[in-house]
Protein backbone atom coordinates (compact mmCIF):
# COMPACT_ATOMS: atom_id res chain seq x y z
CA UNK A 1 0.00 0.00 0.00
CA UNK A 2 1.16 3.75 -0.79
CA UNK A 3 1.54 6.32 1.28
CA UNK A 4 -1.21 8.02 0.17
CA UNK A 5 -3.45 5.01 0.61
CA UNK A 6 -2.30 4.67 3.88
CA UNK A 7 -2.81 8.01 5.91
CA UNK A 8 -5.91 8.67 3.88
CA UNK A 9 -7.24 6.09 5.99
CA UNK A 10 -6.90 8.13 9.07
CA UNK A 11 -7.90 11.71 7.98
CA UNK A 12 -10.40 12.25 10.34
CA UNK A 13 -8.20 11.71 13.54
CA UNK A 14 -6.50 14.52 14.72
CA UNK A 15 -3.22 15.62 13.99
CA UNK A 16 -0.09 14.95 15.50
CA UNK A 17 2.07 18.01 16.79
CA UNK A 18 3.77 19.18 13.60
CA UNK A 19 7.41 20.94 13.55
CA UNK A 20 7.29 21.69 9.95
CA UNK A 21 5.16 20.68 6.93
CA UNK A 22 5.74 20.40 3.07
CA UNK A 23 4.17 20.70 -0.09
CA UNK A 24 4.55 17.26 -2.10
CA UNK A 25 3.05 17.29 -5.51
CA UNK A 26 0.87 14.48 -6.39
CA UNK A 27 1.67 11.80 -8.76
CA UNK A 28 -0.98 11.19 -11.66
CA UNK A 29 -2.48 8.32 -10.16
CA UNK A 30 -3.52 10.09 -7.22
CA UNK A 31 -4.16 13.29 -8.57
CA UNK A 32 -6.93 11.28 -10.23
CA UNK A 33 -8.94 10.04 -6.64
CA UNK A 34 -8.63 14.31 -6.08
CA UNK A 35 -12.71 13.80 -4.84
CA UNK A 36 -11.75 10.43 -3.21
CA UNK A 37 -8.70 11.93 -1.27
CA UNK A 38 -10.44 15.41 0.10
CA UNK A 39 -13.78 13.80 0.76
CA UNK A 40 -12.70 12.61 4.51
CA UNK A 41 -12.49 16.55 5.29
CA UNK A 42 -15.37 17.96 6.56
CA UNK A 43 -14.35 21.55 5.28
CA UNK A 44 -14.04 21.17 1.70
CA UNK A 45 -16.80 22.69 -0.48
CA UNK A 46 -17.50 22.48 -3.70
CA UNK A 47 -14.90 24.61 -5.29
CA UNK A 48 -11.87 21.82 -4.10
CA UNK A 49 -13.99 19.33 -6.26
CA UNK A 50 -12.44 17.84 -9.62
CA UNK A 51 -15.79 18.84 -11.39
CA UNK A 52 -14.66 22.69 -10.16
CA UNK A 53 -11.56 22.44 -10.99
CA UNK A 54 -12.16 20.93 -14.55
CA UNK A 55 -14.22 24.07 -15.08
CA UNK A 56 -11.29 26.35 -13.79
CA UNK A 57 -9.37 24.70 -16.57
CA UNK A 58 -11.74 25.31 -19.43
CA UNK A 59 -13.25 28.68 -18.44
CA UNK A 60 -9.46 30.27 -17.50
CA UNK A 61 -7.24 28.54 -18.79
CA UNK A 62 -5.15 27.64 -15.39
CA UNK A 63 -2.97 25.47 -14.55
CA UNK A 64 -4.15 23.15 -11.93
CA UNK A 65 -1.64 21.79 -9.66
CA UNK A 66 -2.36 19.31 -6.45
CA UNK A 67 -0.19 18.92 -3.25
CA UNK A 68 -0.43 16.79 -0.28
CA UNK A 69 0.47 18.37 2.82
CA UNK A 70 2.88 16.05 4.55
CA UNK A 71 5.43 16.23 7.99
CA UNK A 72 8.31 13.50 7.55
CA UNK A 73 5.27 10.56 8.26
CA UNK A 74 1.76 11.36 7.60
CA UNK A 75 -0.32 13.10 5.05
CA UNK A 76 -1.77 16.14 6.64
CA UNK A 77 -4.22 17.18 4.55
CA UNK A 78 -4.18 18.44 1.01
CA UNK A 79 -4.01 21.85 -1.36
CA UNK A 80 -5.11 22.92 -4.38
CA UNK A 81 -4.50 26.09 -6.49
CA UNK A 82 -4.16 27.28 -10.25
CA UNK A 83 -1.17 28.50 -11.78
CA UNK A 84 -1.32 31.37 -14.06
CA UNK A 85 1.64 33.33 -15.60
CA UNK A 86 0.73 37.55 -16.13
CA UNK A 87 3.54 38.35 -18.15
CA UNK A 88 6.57 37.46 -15.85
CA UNK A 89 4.94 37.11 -13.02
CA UNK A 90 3.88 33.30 -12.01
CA UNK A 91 0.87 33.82 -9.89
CA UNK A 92 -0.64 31.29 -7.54
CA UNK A 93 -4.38 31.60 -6.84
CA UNK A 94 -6.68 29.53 -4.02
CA UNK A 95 -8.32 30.67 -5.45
CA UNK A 96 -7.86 33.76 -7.92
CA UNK A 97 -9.64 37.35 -7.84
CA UNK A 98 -12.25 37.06 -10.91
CA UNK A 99 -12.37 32.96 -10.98
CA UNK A 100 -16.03 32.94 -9.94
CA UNK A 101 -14.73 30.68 -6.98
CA UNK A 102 -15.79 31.59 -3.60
CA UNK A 103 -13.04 30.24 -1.65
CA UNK A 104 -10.69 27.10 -2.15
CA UNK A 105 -7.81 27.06 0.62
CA UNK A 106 -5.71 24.05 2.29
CA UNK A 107 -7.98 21.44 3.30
CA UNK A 108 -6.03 20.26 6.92
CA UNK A 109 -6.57 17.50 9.62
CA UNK A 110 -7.89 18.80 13.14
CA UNK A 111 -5.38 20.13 15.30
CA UNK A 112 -2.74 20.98 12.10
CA UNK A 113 -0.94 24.39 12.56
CA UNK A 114 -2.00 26.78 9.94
CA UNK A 115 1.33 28.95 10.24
CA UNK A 116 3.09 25.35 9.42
CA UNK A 117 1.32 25.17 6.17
CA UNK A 118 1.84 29.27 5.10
CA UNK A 119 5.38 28.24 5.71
CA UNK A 120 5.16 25.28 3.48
CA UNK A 121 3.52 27.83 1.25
CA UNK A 122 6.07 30.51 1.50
CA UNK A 123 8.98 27.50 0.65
CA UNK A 124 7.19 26.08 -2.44
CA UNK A 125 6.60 30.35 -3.59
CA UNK A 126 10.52 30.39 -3.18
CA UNK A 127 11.40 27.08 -5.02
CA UNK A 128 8.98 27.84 -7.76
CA UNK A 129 9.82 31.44 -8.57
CA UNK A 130 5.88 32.75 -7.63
CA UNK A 131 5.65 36.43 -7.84
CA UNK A 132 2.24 36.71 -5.42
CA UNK A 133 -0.18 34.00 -4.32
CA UNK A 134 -3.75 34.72 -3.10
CA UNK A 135 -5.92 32.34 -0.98
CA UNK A 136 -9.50 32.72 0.42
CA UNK A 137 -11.03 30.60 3.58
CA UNK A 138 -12.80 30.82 6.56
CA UNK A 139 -9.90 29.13 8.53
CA UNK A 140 -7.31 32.09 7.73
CA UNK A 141 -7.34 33.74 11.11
CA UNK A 142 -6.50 37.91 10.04
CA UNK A 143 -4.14 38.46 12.79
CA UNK A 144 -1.71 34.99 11.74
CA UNK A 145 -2.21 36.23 8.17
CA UNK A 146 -1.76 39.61 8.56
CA UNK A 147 1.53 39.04 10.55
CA UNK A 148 2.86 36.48 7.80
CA UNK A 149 2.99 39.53 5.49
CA UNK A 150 -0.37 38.91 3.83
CA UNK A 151 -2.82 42.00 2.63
CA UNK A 152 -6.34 41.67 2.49
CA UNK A 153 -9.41 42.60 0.38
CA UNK A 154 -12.78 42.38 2.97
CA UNK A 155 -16.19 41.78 1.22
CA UNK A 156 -19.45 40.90 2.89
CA UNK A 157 -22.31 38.02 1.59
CA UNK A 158 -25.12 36.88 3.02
CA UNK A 159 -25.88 33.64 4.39
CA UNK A 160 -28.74 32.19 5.00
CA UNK A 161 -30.05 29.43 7.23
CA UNK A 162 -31.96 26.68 5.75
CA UNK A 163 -33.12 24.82 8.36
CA UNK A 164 -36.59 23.97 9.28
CA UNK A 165 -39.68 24.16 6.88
CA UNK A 166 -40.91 26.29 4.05
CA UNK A 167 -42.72 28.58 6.40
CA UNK A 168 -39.98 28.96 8.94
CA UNK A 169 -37.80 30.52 6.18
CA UNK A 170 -40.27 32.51 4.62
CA UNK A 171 -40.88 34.34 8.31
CA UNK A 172 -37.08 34.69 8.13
CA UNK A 173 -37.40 36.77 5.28
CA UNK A 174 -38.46 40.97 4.89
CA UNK A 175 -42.66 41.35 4.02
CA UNK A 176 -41.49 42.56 0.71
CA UNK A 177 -39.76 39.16 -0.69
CA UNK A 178 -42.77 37.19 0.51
CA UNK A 179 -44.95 39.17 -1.17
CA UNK A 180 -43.09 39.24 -4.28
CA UNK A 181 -42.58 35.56 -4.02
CA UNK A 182 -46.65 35.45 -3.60
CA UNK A 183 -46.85 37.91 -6.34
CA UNK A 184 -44.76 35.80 -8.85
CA UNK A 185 -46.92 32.65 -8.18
CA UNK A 186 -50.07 34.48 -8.70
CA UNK A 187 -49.13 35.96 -11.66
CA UNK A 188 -48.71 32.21 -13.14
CA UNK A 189 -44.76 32.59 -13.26
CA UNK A 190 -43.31 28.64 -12.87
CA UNK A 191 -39.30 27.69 -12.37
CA UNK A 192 -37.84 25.01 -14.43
CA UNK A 193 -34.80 23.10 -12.88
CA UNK A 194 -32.52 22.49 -16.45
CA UNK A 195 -29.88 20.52 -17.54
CA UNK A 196 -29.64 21.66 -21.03
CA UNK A 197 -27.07 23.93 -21.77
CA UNK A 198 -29.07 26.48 -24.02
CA UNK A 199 -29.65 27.54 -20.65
CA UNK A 200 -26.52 29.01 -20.51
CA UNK A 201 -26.77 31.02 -23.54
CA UNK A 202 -30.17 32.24 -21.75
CA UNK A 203 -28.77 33.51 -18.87
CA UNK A 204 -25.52 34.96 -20.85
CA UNK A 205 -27.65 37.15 -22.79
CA UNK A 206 -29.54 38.46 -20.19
CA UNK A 207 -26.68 38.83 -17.65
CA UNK A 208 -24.67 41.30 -20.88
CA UNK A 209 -28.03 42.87 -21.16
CA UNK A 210 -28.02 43.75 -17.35
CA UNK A 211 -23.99 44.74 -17.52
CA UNK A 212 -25.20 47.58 -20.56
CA UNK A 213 -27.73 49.02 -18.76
CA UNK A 214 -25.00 49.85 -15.93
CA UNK A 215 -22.64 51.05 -18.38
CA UNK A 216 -20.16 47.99 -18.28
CA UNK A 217 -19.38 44.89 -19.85
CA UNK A 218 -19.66 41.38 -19.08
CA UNK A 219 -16.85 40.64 -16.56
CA UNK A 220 -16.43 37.21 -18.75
CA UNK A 221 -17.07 35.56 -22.26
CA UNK A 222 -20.33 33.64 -23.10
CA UNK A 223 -18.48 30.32 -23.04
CA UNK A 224 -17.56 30.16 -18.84
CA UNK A 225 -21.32 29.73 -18.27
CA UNK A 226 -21.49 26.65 -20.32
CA UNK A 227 -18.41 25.82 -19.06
CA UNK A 228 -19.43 25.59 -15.58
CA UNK A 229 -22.42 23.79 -16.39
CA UNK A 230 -20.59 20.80 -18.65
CA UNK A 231 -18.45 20.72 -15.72
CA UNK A 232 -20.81 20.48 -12.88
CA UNK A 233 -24.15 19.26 -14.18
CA UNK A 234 -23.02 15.80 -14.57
CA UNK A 235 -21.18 15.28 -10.92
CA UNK A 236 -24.83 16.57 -9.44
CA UNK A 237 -23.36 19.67 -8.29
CA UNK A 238 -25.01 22.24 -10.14
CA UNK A 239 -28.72 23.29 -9.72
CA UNK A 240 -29.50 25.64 -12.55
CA UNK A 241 -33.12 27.62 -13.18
CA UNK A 242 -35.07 29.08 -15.18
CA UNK A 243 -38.39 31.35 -14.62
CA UNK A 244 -40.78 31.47 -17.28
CA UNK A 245 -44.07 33.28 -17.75
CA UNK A 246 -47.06 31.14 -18.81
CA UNK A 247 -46.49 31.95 -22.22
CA UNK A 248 -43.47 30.52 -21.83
CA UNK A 249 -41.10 33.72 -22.10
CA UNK A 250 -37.57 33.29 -19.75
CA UNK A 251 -37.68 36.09 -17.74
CA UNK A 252 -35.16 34.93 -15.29
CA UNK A 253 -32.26 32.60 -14.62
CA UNK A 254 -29.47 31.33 -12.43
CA UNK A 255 -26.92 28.88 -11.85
CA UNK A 256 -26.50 28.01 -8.17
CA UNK A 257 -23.61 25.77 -7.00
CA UNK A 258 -23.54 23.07 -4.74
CA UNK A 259 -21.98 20.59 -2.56
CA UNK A 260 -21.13 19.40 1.33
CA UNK A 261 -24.76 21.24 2.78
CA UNK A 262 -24.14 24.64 1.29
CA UNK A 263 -25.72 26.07 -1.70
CA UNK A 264 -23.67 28.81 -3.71
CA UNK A 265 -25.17 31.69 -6.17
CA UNK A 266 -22.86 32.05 -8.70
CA UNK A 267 -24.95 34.14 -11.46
CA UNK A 268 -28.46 35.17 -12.38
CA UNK A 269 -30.11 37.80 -14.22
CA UNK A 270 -33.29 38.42 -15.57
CA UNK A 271 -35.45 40.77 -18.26
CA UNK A 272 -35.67 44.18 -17.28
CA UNK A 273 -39.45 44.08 -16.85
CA UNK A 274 -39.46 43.12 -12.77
CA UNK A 275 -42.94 43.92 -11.92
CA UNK A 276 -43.73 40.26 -11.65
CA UNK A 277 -40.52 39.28 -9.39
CA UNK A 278 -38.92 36.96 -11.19
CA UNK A 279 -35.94 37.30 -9.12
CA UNK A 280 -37.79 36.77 -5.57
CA UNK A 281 -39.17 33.69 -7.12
CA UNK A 282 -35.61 32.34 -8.45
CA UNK A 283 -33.77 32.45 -5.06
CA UNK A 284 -36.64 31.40 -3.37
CA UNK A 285 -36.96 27.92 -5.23
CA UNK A 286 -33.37 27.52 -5.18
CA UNK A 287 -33.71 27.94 -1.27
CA UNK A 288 -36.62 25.37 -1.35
CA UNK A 289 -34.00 22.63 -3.31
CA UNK A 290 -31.24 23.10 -0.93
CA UNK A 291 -33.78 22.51 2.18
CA UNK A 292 -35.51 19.49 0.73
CA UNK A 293 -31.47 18.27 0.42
CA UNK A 294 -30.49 18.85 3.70
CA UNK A 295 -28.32 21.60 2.80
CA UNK A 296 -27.93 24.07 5.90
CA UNK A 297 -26.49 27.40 4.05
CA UNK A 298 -27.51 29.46 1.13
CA UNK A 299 -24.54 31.51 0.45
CA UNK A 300 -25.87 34.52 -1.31
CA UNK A 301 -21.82 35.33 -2.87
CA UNK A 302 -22.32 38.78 -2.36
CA UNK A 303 -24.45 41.66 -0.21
CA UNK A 304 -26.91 44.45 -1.20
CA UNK A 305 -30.53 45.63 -0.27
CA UNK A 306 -31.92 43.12 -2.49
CA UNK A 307 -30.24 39.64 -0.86
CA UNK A 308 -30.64 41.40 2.58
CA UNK A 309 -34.23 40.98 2.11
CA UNK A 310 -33.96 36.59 2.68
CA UNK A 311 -33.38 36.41 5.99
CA UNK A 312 -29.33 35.86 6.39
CA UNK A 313 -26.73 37.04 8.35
CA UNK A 314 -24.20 39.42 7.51
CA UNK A 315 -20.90 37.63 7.08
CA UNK A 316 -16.98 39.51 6.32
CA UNK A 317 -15.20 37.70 4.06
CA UNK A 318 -11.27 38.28 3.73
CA UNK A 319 -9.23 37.08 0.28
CA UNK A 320 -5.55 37.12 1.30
CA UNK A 321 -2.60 37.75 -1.09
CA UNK A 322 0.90 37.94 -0.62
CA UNK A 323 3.59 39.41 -2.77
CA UNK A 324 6.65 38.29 -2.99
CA UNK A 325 8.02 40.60 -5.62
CA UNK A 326 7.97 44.57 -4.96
CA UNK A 327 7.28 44.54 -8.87
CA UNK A 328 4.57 42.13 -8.62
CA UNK A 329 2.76 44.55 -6.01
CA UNK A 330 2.63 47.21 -8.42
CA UNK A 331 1.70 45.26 -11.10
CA UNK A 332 -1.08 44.22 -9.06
CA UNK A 333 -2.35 47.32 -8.36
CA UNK A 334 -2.03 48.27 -11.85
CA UNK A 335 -3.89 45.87 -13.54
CA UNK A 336 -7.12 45.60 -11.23
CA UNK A 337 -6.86 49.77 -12.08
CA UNK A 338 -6.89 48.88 -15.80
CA UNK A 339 -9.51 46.14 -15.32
CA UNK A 340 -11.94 48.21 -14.02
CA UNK A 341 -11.73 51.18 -17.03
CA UNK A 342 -11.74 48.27 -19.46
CA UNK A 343 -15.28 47.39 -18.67
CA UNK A 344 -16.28 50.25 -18.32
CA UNK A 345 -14.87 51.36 -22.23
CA UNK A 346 -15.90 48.17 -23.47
CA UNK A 347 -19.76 49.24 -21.79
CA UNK A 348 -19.34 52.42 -23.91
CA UNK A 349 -18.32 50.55 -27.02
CA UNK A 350 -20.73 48.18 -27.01
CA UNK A 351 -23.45 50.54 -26.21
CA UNK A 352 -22.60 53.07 -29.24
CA UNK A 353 -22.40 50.00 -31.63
CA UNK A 354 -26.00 49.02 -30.71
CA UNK A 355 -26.96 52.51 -30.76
């Protein structure tokens, strides 16, 4: 028996006290069990799976790389990341700033030393030339990371329980959203749960649609929707809607992740005629399949006055990054600058060309 065969067996015991850790790449053979390996860890979400990670490949075009996380004895726990190269700069992202991906992160045995594996980290950055790497999960306590040399970016989602029945949530939620929710049914609006992928091509052209009103353009090409639904539809890991009318007209849609009881929203948009709340409707059913699952969290992947309105709570999020070139913090800095004018340019373009 391997090595790897052998302390994945025990991945649920705790750790033993650690001195130092490293970052072993895995063969092909076991870089292949990725979903078998991780799935002892009660942490990992949907964005370590394979399925996510095959749609990192098609939709960005990263590198994906795979490490156990090892002492001299036992395997740890395990990382993955994508590898992208920005001109000279080799840039490690767990994930990446505009992947779509909530969070990815080490996935560690109880009782295993953070600061041990951000030293790993820090070793494999020097060894492997890596201008900056960037990492986002809830284990990263901000005063270790912060004193490891890390920056932060803080953004807020909501999260939302989804425990107990139908009627428990919907007292969770503001008298507006149940009345639009009400509203929508009444008005003979339906939601279809897809798994063809002209859905995709649905929601892309309403999401651009949505971008041009606000003066931008899409953040990403039509193809990463389809992408992530090749990817994740046929693991089970995907829930994506559509809202019709009775006529049958899409007036809404979205694709909400899944996996490990939490329910992600990665994307929806909808016609600009609202009066019959499409959108209250959409979030609500997709609330109403991750209850009937067991799932226990709706992560909302973002904040506003709008998601406010279904009964979560307020949660900071913190996506670390660490630079380990002077250059590479300028070029940083520079490019999320030139990122933002870009869409809003392209906005302009594309809104003179239709005009």
């Amino acid at each position: 028996m391997n090595w790897v065969d052998a302390t994945h067996e025990s991945t649920t015991a705790a750790a033993p006290p650690v001195a130092s850790l490293s970052l072993v790449p895995l063969m092909d053979a076991d870089a292949a069990r990725w979903d078998e390996l991780i799935s002892a860890y009660p942490d990992r979400q949907v964005f370590h799976s394979q399925a996510w990670l095959d749609y990192l490949v098609a939709s960005r075009g990263v590198q994906i790389r795979k490490w156990s996380i090892r002492d001299r004895s036992h395997t740890l726990g395990y990382f993955c990341a994508g590898l992208v190269s920005k001109g000279p700069f080799r840039v490690l992202g767990s994930p990446l700033k505009g992947w779509g991906t909530n969070s990815m992160g080490p996935l560690l045995r109880e009782g295993v030393d953070m600061g041990a594996f951000l030293a790993a980290l820090d070793a494999l950055a020097k060894s492997e030339r890596l201008a900056m790497v960037e990492l986002e999960h809830p284990a990263l306590d901000p005063a270790l990371m912060t004193g490891l040399g890390y920056a932060s970016t803080t953004l807020w989602t909501y999260r939302v329980e989804l425990g107990g029945d139908e009627q428990t949530m919907l007292k969770r939620m503001s008298k507006g959203r149940r009345s639009g929710i009400k509203k929508a049914i009444k008005s003979g609006l339906f939601v279809e749960e897809c798994d063809d992928l002209s859905l995709a091509d649905e929601y892309y052209d309403q999401f651009s649609r949505v971008m041009r009103r606000k003066g931008l353009a899409p953040t990403y090409p039509r193809e990463v929707p389809r992408f992530l639904m090749q990817s994740l539809l046929p693991q089970g890991r995907l829930l994506a809607l559509r809202v019709r009318e009775s006529n049958g007209r899409v007036l809404a849609t979205g694709l909400f992740p899944f996996e490990n009881g939490t329910l992600y929203f990665w994307g929806g948009a909808s016609v600009p005629e609202r009066e019959l709340c499409p959108n209250d409707l959409l979030h609500w059913h997709a609330m109403c399949f991750g209850a009937r699952r067991g799932m226990r969290c709706y992560d909302m992947s973002g904040w506003g006055p709008f998601k406010k309105e279904f009964g979560g709570e307020l949660a900071t999020v913190q996506r670390w990054h660490k630079c380990y070139w002077r250059s590479a913090r300028w070029a940083r800095r520079a490019y999320e600058f030139y990122f933002r004018q870009r869409l809003r340019l392209d906005g302009f373009m594309q809104r003179g060309h239709q005009g």
